[in-house]
N, C-alpha and C. Protein backbone atom coordinates (compact mmCIF):
# COMPACT_ATOMS: atom_id res chain seq x y z
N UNK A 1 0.85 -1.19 0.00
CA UNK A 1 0.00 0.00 0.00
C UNK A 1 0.89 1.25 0.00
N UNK A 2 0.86 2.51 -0.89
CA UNK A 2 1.21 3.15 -0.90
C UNK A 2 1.50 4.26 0.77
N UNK A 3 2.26 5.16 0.77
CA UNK A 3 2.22 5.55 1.92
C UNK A 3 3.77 6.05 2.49
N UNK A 4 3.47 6.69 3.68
CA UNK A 4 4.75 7.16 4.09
C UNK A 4 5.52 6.03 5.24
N UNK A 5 6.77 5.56 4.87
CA UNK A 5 7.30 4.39 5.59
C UNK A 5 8.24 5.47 6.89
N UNK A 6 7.83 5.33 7.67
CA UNK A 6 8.35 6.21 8.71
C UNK A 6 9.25 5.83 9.46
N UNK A 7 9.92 4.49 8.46
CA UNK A 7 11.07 3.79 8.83
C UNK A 7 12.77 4.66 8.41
N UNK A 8 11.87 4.99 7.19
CA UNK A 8 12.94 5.53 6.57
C UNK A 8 13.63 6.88 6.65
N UNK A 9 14.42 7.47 6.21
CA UNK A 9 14.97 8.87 6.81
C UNK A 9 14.62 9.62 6.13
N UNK A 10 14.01 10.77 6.46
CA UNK A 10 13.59 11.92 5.80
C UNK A 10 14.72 12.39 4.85
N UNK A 11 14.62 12.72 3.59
CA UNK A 11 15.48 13.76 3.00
C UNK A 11 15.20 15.23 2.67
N UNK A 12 15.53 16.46 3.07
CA UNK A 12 15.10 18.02 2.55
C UNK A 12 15.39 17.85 1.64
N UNK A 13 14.82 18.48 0.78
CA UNK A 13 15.16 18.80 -0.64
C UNK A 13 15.29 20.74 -0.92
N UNK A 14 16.17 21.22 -1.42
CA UNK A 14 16.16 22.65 -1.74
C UNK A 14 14.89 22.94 -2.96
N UNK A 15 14.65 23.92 -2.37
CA UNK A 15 13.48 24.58 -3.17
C UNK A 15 13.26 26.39 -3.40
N UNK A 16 12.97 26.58 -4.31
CA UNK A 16 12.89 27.86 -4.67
C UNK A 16 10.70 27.93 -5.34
N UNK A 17 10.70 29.30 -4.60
CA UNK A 17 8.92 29.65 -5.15
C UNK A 17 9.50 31.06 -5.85
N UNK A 18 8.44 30.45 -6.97
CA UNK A 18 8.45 31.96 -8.54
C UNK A 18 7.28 31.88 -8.47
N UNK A 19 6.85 33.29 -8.21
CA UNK A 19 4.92 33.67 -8.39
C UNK A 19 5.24 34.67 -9.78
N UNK A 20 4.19 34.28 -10.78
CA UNK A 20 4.71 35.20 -11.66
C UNK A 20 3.10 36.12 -11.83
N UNK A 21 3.52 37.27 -11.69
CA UNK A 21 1.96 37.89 -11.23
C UNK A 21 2.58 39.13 -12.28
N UNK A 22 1.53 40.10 -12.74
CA UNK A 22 1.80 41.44 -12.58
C UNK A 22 1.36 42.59 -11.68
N UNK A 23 0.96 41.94 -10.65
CA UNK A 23 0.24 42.88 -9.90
C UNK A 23 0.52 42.29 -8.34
N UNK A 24 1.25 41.51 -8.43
CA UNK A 24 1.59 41.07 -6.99
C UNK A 24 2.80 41.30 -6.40
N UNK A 25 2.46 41.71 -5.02
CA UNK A 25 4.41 42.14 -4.42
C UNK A 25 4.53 41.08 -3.43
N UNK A 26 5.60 40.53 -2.30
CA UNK A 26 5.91 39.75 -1.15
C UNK A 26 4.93 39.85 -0.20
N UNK A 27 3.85 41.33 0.09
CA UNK A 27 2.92 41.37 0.77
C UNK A 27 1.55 40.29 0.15
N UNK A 28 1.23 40.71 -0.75
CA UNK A 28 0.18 40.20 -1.19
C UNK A 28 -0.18 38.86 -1.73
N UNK A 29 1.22 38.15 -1.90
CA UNK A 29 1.47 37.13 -2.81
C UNK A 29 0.86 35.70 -1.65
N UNK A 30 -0.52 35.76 -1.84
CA UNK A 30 -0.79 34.55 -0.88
C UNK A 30 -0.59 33.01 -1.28
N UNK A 31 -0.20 32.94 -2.36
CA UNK A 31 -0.29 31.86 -3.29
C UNK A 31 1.17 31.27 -3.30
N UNK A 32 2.46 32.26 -3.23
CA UNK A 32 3.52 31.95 -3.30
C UNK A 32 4.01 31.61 -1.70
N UNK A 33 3.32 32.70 -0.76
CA UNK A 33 3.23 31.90 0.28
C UNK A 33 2.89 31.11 1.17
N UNK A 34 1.88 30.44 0.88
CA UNK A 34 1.40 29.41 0.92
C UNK A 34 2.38 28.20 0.65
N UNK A 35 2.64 27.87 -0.72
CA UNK A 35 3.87 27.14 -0.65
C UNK A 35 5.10 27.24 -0.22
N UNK A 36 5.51 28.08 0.11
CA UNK A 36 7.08 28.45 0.64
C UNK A 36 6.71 27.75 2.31
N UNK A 37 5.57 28.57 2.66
CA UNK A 37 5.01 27.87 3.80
C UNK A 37 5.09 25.89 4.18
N UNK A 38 4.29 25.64 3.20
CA UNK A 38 4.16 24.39 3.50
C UNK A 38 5.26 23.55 2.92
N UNK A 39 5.77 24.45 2.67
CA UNK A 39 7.10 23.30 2.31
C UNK A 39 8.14 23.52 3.13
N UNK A 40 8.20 24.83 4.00
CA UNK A 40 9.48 24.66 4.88
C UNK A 40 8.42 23.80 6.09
N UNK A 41 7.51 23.71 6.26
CA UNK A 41 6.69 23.02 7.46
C UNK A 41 6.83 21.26 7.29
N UNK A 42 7.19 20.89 6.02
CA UNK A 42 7.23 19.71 5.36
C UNK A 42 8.92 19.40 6.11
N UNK A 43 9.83 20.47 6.43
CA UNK A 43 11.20 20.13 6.51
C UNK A 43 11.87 20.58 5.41
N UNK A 44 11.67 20.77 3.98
CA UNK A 44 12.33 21.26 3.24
C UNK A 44 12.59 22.50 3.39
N UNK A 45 14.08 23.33 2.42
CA UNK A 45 14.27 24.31 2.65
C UNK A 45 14.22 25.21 1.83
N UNK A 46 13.41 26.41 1.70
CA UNK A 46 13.53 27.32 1.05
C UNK A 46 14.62 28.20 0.88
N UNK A 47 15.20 28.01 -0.75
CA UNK A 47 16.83 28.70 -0.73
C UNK A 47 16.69 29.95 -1.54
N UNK A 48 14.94 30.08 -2.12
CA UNK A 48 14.82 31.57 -2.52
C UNK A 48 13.65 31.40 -2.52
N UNK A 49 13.03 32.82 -3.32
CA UNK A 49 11.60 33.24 -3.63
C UNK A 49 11.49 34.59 -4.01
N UNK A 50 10.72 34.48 -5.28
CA UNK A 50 10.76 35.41 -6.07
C UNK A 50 9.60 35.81 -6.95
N UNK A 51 9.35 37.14 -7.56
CA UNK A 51 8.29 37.26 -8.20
C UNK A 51 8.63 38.23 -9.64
N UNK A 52 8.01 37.64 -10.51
CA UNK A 52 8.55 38.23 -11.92
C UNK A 52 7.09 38.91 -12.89
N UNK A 53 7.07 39.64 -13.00
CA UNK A 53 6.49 39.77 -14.34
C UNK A 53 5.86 38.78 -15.54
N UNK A 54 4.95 38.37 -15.66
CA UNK A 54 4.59 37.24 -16.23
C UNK A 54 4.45 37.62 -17.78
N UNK A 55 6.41 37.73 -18.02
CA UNK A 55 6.76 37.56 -19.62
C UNK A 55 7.76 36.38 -19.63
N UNK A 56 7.39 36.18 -20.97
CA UNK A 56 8.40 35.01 -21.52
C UNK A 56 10.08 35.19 -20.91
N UNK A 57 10.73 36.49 -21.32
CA UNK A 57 11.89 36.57 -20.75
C UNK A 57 12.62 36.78 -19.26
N UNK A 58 11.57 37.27 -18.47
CA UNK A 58 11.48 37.56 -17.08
C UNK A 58 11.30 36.07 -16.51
N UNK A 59 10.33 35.16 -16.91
CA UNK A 59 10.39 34.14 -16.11
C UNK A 59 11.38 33.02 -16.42
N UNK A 60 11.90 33.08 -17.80
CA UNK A 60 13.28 32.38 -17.91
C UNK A 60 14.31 33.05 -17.29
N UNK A 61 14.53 34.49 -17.69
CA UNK A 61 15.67 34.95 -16.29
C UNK A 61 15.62 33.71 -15.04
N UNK A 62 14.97 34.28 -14.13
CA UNK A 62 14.70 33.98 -13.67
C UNK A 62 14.83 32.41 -12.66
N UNK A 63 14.20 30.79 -14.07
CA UNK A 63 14.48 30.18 -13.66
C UNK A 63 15.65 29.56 -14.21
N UNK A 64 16.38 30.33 -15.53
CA UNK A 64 17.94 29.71 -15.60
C UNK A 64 18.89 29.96 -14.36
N UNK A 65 18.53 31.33 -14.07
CA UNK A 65 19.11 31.77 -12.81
C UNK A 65 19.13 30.89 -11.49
N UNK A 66 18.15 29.80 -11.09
CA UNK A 66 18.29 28.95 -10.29
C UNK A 66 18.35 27.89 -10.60
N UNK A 67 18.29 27.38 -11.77
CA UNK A 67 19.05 26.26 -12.72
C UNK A 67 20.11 25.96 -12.60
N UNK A 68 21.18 27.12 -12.64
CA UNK A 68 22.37 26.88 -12.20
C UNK A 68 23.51 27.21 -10.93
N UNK A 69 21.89 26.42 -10.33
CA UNK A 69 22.27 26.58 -8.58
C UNK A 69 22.44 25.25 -8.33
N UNK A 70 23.19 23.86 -7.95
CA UNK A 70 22.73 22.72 -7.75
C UNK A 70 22.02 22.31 -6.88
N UNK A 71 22.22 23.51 -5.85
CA UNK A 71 21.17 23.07 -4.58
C UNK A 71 19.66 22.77 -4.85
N UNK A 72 19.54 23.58 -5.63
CA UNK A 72 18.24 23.94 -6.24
C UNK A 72 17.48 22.72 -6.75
N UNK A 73 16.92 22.03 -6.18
CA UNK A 73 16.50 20.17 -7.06
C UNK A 73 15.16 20.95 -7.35
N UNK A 74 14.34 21.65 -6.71
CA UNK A 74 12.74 21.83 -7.15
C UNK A 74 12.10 23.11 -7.27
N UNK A 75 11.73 23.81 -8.57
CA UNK A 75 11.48 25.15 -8.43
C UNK A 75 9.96 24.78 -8.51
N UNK A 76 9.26 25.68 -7.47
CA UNK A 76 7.29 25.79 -7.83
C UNK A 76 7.11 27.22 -8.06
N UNK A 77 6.69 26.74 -9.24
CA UNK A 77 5.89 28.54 -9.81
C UNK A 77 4.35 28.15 -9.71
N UNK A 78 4.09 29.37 -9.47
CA UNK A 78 2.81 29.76 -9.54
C UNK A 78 1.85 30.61 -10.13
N UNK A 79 1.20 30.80 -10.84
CA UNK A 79 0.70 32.02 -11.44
C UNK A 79 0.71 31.55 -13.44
N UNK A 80 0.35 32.64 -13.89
CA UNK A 80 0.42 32.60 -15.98
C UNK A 80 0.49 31.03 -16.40
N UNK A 81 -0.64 29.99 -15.77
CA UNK A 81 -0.98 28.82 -16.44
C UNK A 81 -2.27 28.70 -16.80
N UNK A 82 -3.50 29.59 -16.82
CA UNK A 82 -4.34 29.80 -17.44
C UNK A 82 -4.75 30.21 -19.18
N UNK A 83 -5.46 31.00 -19.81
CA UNK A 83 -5.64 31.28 -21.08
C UNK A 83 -5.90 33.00 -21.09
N UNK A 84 -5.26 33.65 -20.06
CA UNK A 84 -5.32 35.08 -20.73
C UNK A 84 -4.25 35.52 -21.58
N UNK A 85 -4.24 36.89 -22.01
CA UNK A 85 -3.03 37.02 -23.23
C UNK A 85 -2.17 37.33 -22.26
N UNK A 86 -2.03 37.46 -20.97
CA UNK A 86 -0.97 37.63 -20.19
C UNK A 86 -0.40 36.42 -19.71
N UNK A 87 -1.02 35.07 -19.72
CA UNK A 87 -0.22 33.93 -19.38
C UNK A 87 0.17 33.33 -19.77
N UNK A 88 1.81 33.34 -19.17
CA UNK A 88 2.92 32.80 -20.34
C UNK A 88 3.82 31.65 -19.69
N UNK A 89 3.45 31.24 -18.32
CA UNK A 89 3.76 30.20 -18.07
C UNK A 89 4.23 28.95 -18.75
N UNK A 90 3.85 28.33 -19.50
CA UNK A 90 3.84 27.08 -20.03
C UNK A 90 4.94 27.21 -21.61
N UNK A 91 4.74 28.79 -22.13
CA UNK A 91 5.35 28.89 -23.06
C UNK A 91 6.79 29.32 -22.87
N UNK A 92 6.99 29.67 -21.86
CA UNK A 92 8.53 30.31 -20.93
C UNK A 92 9.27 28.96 -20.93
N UNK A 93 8.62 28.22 -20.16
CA UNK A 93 9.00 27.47 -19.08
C UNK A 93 9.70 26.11 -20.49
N UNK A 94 8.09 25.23 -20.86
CA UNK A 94 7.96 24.42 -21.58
C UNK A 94 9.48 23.97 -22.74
N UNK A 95 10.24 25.19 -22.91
CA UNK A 95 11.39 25.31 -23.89
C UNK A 95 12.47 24.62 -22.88
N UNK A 96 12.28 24.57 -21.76
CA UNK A 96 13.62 24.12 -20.63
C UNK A 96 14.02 23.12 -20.08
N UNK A 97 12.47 22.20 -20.72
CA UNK A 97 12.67 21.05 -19.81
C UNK A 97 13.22 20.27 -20.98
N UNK A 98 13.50 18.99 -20.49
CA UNK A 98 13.94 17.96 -21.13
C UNK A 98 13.22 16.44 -21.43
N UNK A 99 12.27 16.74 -20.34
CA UNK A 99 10.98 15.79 -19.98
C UNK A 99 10.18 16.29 -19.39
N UNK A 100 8.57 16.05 -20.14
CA UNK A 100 7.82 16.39 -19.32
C UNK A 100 7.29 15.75 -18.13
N UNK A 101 6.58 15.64 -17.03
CA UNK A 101 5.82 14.62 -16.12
C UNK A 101 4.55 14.49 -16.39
N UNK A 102 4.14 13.86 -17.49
CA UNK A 102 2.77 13.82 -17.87
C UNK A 102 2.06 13.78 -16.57
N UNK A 103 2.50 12.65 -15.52
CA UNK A 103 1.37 12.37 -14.56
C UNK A 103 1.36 13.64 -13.73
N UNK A 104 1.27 14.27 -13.34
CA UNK A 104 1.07 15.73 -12.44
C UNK A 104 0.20 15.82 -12.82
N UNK A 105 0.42 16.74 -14.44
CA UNK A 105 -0.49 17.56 -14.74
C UNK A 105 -2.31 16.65 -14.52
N UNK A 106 -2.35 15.58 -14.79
CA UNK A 106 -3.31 14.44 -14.91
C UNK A 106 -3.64 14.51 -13.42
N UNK A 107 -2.60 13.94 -12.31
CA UNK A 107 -2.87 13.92 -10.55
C UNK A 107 -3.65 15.18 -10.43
N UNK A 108 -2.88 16.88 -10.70
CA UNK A 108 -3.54 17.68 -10.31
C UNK A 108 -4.95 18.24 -10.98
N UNK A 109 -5.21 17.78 -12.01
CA UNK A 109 -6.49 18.42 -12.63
C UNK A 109 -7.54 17.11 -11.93
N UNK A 110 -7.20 16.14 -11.78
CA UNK A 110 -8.21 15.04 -10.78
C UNK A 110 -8.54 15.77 -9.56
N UNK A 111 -7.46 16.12 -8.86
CA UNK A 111 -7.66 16.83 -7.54
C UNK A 111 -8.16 18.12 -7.65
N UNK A 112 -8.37 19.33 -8.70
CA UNK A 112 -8.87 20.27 -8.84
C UNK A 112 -10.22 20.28 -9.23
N UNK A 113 -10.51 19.10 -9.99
CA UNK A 113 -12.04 18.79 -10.10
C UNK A 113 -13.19 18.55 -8.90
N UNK A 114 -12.26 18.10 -7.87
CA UNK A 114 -12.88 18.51 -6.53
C UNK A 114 -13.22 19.55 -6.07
N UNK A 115 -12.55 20.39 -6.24
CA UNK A 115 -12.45 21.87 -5.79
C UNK A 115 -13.64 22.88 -6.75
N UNK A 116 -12.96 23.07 -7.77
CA UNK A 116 -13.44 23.48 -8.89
C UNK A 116 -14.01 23.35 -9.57
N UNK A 117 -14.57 21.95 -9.90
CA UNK A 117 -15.36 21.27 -10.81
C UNK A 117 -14.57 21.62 -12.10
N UNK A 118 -15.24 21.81 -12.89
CA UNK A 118 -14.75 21.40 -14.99
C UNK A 118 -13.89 22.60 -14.85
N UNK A 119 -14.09 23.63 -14.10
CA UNK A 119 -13.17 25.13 -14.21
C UNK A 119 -11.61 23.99 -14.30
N UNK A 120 -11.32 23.37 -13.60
CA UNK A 120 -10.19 23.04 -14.00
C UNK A 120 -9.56 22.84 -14.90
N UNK A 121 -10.13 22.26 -16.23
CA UNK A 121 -10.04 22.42 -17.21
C UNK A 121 -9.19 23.63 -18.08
N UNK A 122 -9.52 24.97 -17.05
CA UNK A 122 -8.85 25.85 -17.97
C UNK A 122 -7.16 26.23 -17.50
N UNK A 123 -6.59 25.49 -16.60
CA UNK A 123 -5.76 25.39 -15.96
C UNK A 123 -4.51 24.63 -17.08
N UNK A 124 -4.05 25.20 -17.35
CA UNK A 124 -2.68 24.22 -18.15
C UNK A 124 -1.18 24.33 -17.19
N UNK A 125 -1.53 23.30 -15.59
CA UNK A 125 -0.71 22.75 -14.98
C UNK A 125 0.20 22.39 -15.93
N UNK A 126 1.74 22.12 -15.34
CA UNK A 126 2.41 20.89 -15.84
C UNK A 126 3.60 20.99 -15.00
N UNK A 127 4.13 19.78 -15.44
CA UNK A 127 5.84 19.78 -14.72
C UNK A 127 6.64 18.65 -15.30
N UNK A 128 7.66 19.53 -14.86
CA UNK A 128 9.13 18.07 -15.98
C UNK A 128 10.46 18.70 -15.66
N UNK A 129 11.21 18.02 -15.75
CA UNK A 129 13.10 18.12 -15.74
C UNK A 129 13.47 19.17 -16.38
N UNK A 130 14.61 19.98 -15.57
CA UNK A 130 15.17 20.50 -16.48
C UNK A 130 16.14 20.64 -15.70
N UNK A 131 17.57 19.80 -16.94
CA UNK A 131 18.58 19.67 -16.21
C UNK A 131 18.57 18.48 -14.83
N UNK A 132 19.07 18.68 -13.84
CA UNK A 132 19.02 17.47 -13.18
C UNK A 132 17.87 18.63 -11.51
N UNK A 133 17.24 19.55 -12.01
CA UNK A 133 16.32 19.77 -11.61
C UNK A 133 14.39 19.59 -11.73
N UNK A 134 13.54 19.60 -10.88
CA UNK A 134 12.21 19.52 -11.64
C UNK A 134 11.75 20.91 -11.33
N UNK A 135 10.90 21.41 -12.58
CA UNK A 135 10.09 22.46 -12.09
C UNK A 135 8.26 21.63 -12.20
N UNK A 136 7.66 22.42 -11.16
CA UNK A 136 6.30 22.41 -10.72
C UNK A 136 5.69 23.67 -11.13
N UNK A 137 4.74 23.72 -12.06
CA UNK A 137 3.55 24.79 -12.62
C UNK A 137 2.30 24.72 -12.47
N UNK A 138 2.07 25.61 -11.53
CA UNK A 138 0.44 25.81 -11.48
C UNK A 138 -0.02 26.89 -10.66
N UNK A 139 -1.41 26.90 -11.08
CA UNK A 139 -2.31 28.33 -11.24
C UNK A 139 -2.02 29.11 -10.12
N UNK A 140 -2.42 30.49 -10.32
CA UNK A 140 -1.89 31.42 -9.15
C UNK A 140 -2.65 31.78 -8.31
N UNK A 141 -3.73 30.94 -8.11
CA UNK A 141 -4.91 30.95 -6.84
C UNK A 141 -4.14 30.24 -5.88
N UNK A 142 -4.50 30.57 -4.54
CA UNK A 142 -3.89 29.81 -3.25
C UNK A 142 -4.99 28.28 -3.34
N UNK A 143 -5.91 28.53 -3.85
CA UNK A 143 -6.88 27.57 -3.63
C UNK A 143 -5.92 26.05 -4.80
N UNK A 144 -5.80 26.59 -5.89
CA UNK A 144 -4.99 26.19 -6.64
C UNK A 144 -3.74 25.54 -6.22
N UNK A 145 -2.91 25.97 -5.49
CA UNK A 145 -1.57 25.75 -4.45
C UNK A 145 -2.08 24.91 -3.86
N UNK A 146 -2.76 25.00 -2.83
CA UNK A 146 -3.21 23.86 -1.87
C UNK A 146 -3.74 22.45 -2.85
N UNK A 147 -4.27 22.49 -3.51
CA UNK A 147 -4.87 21.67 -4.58
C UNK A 147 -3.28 20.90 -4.90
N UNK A 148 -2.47 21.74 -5.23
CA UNK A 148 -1.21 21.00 -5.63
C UNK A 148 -0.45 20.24 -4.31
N UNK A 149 -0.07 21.34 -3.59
CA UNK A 149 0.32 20.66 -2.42
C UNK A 149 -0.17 19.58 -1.69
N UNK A 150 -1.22 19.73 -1.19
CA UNK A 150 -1.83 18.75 -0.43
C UNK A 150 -2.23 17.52 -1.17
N UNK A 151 -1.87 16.58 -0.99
CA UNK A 151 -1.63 15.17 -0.90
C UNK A 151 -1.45 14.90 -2.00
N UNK A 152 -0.64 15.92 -3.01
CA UNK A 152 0.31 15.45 -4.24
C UNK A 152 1.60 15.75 -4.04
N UNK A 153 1.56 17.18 -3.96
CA UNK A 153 3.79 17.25 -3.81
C UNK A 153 4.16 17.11 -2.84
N UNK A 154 3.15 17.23 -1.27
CA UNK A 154 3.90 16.84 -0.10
C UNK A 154 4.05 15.88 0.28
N UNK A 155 3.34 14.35 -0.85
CA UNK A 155 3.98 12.99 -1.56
C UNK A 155 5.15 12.96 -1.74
N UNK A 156 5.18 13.65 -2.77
CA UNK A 156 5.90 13.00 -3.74
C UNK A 156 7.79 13.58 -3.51
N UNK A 157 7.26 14.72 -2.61
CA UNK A 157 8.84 15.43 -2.54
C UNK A 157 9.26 14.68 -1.02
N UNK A 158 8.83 14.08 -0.38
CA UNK A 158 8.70 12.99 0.35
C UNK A 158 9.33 11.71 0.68
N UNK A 159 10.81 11.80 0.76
CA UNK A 159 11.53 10.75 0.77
C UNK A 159 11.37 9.42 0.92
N UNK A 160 9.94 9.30 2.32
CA UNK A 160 9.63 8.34 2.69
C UNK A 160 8.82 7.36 2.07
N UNK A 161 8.16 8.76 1.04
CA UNK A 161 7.26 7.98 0.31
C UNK A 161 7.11 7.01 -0.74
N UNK A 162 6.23 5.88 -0.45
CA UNK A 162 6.62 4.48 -0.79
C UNK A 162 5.32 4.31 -1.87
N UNK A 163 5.34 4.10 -2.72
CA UNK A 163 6.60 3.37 -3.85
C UNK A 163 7.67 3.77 -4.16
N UNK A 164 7.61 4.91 -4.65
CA UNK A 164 8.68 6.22 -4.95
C UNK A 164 8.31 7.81 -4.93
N UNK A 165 9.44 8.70 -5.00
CA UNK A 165 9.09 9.84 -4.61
C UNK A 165 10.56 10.75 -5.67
N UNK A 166 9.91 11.54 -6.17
CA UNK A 166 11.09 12.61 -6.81
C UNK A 166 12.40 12.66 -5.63
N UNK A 167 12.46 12.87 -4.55
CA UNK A 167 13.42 12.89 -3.51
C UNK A 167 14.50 11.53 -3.68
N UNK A 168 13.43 10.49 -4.19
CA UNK A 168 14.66 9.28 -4.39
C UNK A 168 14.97 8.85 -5.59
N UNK A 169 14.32 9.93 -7.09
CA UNK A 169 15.07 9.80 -7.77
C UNK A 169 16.64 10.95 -8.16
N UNK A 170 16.13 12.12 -7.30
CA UNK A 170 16.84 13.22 -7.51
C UNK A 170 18.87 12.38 -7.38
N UNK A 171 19.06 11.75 -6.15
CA UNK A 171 20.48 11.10 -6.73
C UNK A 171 21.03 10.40 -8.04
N UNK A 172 19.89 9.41 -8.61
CA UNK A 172 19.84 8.74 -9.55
C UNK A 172 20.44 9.90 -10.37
N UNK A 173 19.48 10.66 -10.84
CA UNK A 173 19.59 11.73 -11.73
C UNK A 173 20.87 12.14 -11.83
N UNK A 174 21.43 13.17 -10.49
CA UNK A 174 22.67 13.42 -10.57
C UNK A 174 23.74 12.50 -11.03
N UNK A 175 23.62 11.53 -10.69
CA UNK A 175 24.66 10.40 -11.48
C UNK A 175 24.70 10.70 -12.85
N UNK A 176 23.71 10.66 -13.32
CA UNK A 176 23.50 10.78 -15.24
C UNK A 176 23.75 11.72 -15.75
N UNK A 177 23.77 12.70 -14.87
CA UNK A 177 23.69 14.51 -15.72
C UNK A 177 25.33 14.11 -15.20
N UNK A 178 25.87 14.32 -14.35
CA UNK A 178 26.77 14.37 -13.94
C UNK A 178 28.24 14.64 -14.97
């Protein structure tokens, strides 16, 4: 049965939160903190956090800039994964990876259909590798965040967690990029 083996030893993983808003500052940004939140509460450590302008070149700044941090195993953005002409999430980002994680995007629109019903739908979540890092994308509602967080990434970033968990492939990885 799937689950957390509480045999095993926790691992932190470094993490960085990108809210990409145009109208949001460190005060207001409930969405970015929210996760920064629940992930240093998880034990992991937050090694930045940041908020950009939700253009194509601002949010690659951005996450090449912690790309070539190694600490850095997991960036979560939040925000420009919807369908206005301002969200550019998916088209920034999408050029960086090397693989996508089909299953997320699939886990989190199941779990948003709870919440949201079919609105989820307009949500173009996703996540995948880049480099021997993963990035995590999704919508810039806190309601949205929690939807992700709760009982998907605080799985899966989850050392303990049994079957497997990004935390126990992140060494693998480094071997290969290496």
């Amino acid at each position: 049965m799937p689950g957390i083996d509480e045999s095993l030893t926790f691992y932190p993983l470094g993490m960085a939160v990108l809210t990409i808003s145009d109208t949001r500052s460190m005060e207001t940004d409930t969405s970015g903190g929210l996760l920064a939140d629940r992930l240093t509460s998880a034990g992991h450590q937050l090694l930045d956090r940041a908020i950009v302008k939700d253009d194509v070149e601002s949010i690659r700044a951005q996450l090449n800039e912690w790309l070539a941090h190694p600490e850095i195993e997991i960036i979560l953005t939040t925000g420009g994964t919807g369908f206005s002409p301002r969200d550019n999430t998916p088209e920034a980002v999408k050029p960086l990876l090397q693989r996508e994680m089909d299953g997320f995007s699939v886990a989190f629109h199941q779990k948003s259909l709870q919440t949201v019903g079919v609105a989820s739908m307009q949500s173009r979540a996703f996540a995948g590798q880049a480099g021997d890092a993963f990035i995590f994308c999704v919508p810039g509602s806190t309601g949205a965040c929690k939807d992700a967080w709760d009982g998907l990434l605080e799985l899966e970033f989850d050392s303990r967690h049994k079957p497997c968990s990004i935390a126990g492939a992140l060494p693998r990885l480094r071997d290969v990029c290496a």
